[in-house]
Each structure stands twice: as C-alpha cells, then as structure tokens.
C-alpha atoms as a PDB file:
ATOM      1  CA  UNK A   1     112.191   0.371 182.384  1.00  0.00           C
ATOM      2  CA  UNK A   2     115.701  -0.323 183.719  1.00  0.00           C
ATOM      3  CA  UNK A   3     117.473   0.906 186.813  1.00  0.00           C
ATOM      4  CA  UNK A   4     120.311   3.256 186.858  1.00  0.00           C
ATOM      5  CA  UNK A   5     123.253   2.047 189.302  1.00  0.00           C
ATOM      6  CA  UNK A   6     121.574   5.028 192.041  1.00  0.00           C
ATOM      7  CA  UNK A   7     118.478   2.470 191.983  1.00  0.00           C
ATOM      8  CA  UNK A   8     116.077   5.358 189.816  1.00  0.00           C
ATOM      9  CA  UNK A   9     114.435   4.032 187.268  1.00  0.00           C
ATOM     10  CA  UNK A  10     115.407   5.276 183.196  1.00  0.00           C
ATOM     11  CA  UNK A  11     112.538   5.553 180.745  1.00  0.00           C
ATOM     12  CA  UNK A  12     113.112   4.714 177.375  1.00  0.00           C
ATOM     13  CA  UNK A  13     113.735   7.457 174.264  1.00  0.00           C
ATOM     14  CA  UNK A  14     110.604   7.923 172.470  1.00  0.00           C
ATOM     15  CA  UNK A  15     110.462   6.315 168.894  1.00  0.00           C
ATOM     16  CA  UNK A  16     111.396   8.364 166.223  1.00  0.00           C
ATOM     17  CA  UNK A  17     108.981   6.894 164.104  1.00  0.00           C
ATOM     18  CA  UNK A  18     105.245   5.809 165.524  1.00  0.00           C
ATOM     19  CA  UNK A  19     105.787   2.493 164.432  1.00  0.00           C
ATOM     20  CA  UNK A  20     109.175   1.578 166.455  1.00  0.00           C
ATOM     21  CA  UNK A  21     107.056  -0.300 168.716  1.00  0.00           C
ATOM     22  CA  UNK A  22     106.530  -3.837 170.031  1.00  0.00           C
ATOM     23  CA  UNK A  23     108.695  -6.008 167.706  1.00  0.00           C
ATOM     24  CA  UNK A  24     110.310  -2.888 165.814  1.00  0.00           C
ATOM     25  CA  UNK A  25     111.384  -0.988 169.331  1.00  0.00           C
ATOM     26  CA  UNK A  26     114.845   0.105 168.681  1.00  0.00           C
ATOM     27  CA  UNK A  27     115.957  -0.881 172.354  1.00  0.00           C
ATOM     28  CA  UNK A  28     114.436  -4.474 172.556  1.00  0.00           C
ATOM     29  CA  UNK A  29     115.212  -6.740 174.875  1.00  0.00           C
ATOM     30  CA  UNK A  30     114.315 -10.102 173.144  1.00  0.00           C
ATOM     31  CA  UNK A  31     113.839 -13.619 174.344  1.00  0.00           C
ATOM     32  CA  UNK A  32     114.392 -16.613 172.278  1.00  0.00           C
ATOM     33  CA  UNK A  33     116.281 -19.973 172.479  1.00  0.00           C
ATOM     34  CA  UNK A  34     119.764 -19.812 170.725  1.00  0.00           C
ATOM     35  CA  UNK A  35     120.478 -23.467 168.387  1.00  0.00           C
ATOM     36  CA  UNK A  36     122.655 -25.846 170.745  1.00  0.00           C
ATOM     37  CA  UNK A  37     124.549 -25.679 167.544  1.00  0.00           C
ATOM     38  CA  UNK A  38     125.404 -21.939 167.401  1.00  0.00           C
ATOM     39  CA  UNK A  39     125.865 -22.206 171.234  1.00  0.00           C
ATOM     40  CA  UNK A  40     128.645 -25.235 170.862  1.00  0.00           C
ATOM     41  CA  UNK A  41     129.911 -22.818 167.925  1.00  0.00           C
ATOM     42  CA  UNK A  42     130.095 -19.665 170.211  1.00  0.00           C
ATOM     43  CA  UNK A  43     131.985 -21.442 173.428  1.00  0.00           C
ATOM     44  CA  UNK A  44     134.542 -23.232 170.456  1.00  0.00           C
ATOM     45  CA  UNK A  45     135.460 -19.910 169.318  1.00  0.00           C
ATOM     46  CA  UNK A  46     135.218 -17.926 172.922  1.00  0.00           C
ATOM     47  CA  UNK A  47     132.882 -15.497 171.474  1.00  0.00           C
ATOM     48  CA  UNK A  48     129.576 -15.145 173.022  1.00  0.00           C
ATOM     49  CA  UNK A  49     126.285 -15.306 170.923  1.00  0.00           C
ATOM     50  CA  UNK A  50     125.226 -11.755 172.164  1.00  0.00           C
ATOM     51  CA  UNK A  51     128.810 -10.417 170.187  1.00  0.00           C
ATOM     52  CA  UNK A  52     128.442 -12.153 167.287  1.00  0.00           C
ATOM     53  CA  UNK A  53     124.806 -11.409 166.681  1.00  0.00           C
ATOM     54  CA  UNK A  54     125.922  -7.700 167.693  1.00  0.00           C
ATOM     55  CA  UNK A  55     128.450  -8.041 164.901  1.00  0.00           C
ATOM     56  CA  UNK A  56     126.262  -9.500 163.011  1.00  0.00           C
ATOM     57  CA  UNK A  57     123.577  -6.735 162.661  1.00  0.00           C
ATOM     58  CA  UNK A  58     126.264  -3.957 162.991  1.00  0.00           C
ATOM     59  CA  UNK A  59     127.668  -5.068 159.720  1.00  0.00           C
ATOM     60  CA  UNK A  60     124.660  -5.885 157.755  1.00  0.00           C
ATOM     61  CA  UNK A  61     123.303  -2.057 159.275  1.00  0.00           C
ATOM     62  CA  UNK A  62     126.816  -0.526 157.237  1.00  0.00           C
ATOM     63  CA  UNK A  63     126.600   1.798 160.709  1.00  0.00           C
ATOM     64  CA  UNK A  64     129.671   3.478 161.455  1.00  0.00           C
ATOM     65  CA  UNK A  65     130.743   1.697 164.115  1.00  0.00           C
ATOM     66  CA  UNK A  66     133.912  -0.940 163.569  1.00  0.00           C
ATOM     67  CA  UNK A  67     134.077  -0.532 160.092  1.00  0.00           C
ATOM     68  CA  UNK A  68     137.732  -1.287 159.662  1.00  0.00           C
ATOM     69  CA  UNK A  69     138.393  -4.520 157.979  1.00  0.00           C
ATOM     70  CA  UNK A  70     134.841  -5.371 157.609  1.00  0.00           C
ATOM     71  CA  UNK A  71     133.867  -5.008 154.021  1.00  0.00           C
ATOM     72  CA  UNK A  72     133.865  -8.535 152.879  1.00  0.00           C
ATOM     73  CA  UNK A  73     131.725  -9.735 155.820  1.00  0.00           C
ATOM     74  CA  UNK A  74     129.413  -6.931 154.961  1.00  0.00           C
ATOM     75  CA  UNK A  75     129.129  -7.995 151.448  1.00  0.00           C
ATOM     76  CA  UNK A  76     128.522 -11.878 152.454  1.00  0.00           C
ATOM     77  CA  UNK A  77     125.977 -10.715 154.978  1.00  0.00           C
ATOM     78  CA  UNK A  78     124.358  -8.322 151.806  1.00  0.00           C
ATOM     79  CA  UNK A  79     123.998 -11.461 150.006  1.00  0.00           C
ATOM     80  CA  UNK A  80     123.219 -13.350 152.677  1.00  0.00           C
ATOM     81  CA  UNK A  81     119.883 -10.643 153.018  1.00  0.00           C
ATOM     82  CA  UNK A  82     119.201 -10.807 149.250  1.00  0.00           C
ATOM     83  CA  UNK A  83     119.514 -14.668 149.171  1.00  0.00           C
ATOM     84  CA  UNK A  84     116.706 -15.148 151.335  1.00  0.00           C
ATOM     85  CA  UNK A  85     114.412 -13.437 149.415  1.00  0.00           C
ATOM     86  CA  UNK A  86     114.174 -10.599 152.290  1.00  0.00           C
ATOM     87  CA  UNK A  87     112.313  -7.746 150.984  1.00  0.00           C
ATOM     88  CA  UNK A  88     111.773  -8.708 147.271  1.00  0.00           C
ATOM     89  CA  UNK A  89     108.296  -8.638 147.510  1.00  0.00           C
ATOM     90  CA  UNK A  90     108.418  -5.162 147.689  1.00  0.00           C
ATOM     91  CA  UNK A  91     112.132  -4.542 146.030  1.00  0.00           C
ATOM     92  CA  UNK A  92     113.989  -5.584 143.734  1.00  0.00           C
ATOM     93  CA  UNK A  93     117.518  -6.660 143.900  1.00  0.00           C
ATOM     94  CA  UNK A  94     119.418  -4.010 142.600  1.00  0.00           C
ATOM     95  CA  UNK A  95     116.942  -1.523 144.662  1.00  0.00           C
ATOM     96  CA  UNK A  96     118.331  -3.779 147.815  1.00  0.00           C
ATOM     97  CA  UNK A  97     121.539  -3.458 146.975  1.00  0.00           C
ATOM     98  CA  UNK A  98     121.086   0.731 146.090  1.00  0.00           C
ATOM     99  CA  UNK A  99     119.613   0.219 150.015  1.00  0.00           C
ATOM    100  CA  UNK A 100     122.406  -1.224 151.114  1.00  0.00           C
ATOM    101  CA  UNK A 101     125.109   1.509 149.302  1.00  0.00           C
ATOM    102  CA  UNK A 102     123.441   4.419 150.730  1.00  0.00           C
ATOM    103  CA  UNK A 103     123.486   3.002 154.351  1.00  0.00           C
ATOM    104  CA  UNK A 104     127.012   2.457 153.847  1.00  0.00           C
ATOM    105  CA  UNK A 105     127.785   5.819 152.536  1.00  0.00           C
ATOM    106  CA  UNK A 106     126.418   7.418 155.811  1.00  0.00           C
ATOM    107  CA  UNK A 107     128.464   5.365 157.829  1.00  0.00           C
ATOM    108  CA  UNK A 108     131.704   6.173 155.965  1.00  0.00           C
ATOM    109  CA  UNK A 109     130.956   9.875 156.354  1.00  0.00           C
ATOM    110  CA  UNK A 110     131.559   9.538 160.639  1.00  0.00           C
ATOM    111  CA  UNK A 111     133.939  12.410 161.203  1.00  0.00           C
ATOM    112  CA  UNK A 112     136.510   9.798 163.426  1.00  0.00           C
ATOM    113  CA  UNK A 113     139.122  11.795 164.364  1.00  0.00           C
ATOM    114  CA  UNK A 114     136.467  15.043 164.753  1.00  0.00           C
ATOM    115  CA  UNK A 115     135.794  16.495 168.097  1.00  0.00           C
ATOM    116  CA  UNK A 116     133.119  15.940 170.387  1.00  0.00           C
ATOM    117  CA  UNK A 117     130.932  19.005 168.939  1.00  0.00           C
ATOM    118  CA  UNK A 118     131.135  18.048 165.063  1.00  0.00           C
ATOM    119  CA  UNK A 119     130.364  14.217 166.452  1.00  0.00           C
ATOM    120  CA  UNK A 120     127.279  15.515 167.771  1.00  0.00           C
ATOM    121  CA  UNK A 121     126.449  17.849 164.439  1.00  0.00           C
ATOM    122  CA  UNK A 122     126.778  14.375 162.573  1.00  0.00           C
ATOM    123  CA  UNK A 123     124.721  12.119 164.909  1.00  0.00           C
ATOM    124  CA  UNK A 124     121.903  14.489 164.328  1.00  0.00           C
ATOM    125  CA  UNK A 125     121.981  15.286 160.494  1.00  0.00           C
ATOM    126  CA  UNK A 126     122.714  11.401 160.596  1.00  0.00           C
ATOM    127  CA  UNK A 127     118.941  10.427 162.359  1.00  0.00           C
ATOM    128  CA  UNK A 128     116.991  12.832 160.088  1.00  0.00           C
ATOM    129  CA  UNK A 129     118.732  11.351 157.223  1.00  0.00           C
ATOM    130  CA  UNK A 130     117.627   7.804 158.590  1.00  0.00           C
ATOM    131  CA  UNK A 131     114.240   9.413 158.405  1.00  0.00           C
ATOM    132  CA  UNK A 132     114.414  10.670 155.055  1.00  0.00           C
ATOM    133  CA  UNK A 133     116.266   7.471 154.170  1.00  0.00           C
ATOM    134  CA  UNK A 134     113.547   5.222 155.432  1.00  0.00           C
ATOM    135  CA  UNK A 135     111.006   7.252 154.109  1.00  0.00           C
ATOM    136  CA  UNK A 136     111.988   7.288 150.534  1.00  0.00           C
ATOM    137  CA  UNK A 137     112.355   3.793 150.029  1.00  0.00           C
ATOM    138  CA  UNK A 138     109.228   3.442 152.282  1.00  0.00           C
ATOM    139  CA  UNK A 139     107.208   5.198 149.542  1.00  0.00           C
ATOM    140  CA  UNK A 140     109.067   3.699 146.586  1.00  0.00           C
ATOM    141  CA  UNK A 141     106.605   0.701 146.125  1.00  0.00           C
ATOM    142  CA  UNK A 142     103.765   2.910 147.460  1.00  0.00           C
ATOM    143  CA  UNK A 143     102.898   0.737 150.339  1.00  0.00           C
ATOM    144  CA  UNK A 144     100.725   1.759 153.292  1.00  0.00           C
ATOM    145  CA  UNK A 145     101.010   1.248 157.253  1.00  0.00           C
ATOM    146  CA  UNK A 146      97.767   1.307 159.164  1.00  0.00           C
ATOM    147  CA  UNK A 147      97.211   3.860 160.412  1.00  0.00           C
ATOM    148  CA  UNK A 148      97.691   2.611 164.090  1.00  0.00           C
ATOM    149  CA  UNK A 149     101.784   2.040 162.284  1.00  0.00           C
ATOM    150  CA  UNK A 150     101.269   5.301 160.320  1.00  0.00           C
ATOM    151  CA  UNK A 151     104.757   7.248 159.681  1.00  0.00           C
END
C-alpha cells in the first residue's frame, strides 16, 4: 500500500477480474534491471526508460490516451507483438490483428472534447466492454484458468 501526501495509507482497487493478481495486477510496481544499452539509449535521447516503456505499452494497448500522431508506431509495435510469436499458440494472426482493431476502436470512441459527466458514462461502458472484450476472445480457443485464476 502507498501513502497519501497526509501520511494515510491508500489500498489498492480490487481486480476486476480474479485473476489480476501477482504478475497480472493492473497497478504493479515491478523490479527488473533495464539493458546498459537501453539505459545509454534513454540518457542520449533525454527520455527516461519509465516514459518510453509507458509509451510503449500505451500504444501497443490502442488506449485512448495520446493517440494523435501515433498510428504508425502502433502498427510497428502490432507487428512487433505478432513477430514474436506472442499469442499464436492460442490465435492466429489475423485473430491478433481483429484483437488489436477492436482495442483501437474503443479508444477512438473517447468523447475528447465531452464534459466531465459523459467522460465518466464512457470510462464505465468502456471497463465492462474490456470485460466482455477479454472474455470473448478468452473463450474463442476454449481455454481454461484454474480455478484458483477462474474468470
């Protein structure tokens, strides 16, 4: 748990899902040692490796968030995904792809210049279609969790 700046502690949301624990936990903190390359890389271009690996997963999420300008590094990143073989044991590529339109379509449908009450009406029809979205494509290969993971 983290501390507020009044010194009380925050607890985290509860998953929406049971299985966004442990490695899956959508607000991770996570440890691991960054390539002295990518570091060197990071300093060169005065960028620092937690904005470019924000970047990174914003765009290959399609989120709504920065989209402006971005399409072409969200297609590299798409086939960056597809080119490692991520997922194709249980998809194939033109299902990834199909994945990868539909998560894009939500996140063109933000309501930008809406106000704060129609922002909040689309955050909300936007996580239960997450759920449905995850869901379907879940089930597609009819694949099971344990039922410690279960849905």
């Amino acid at each position: 748990m983290k501390k507020d700046p009044t010194g009380m502690q925050q607890r985290k949301p509860e998953p929406e899902l049971k299985w966004q624990t442990g490695a899956y936990d959508r607000h991770a903190e996570v440890k691991f040692i960054l390539p002295y390359q990518f570091l060197l890389l990071c300093r060169l271009v005065e960028k620092s490796p937690e904005e470019i690996i924000r970047d990174f997963t914003d765009n290959l999420s399609c989120g709504s968030w920065k989209r402006e300008g971005r399409d072409e590094a969200k297609e590299h990143l798409i086939n960056y995904f597809i080119a490692h073989g991520y997922g194709q044991h249980h998809y194939s590529e033109e299902d990834i792809r199909q994945m990868f339109k539909e998560m894009d379509a939500l996140g063109l449908l933000f309501p930008n210049d809406g106000k704060m009450e129609l922002i909040d009406l689309y955050a909300s029809w936007r996580d239960k279609h997450h759920n449905y979205w995850f869901k379907k494509w879940f089930r597609k290969p009819r694949r099971k969790l344990s039922k410690k993971e279960g849905l």
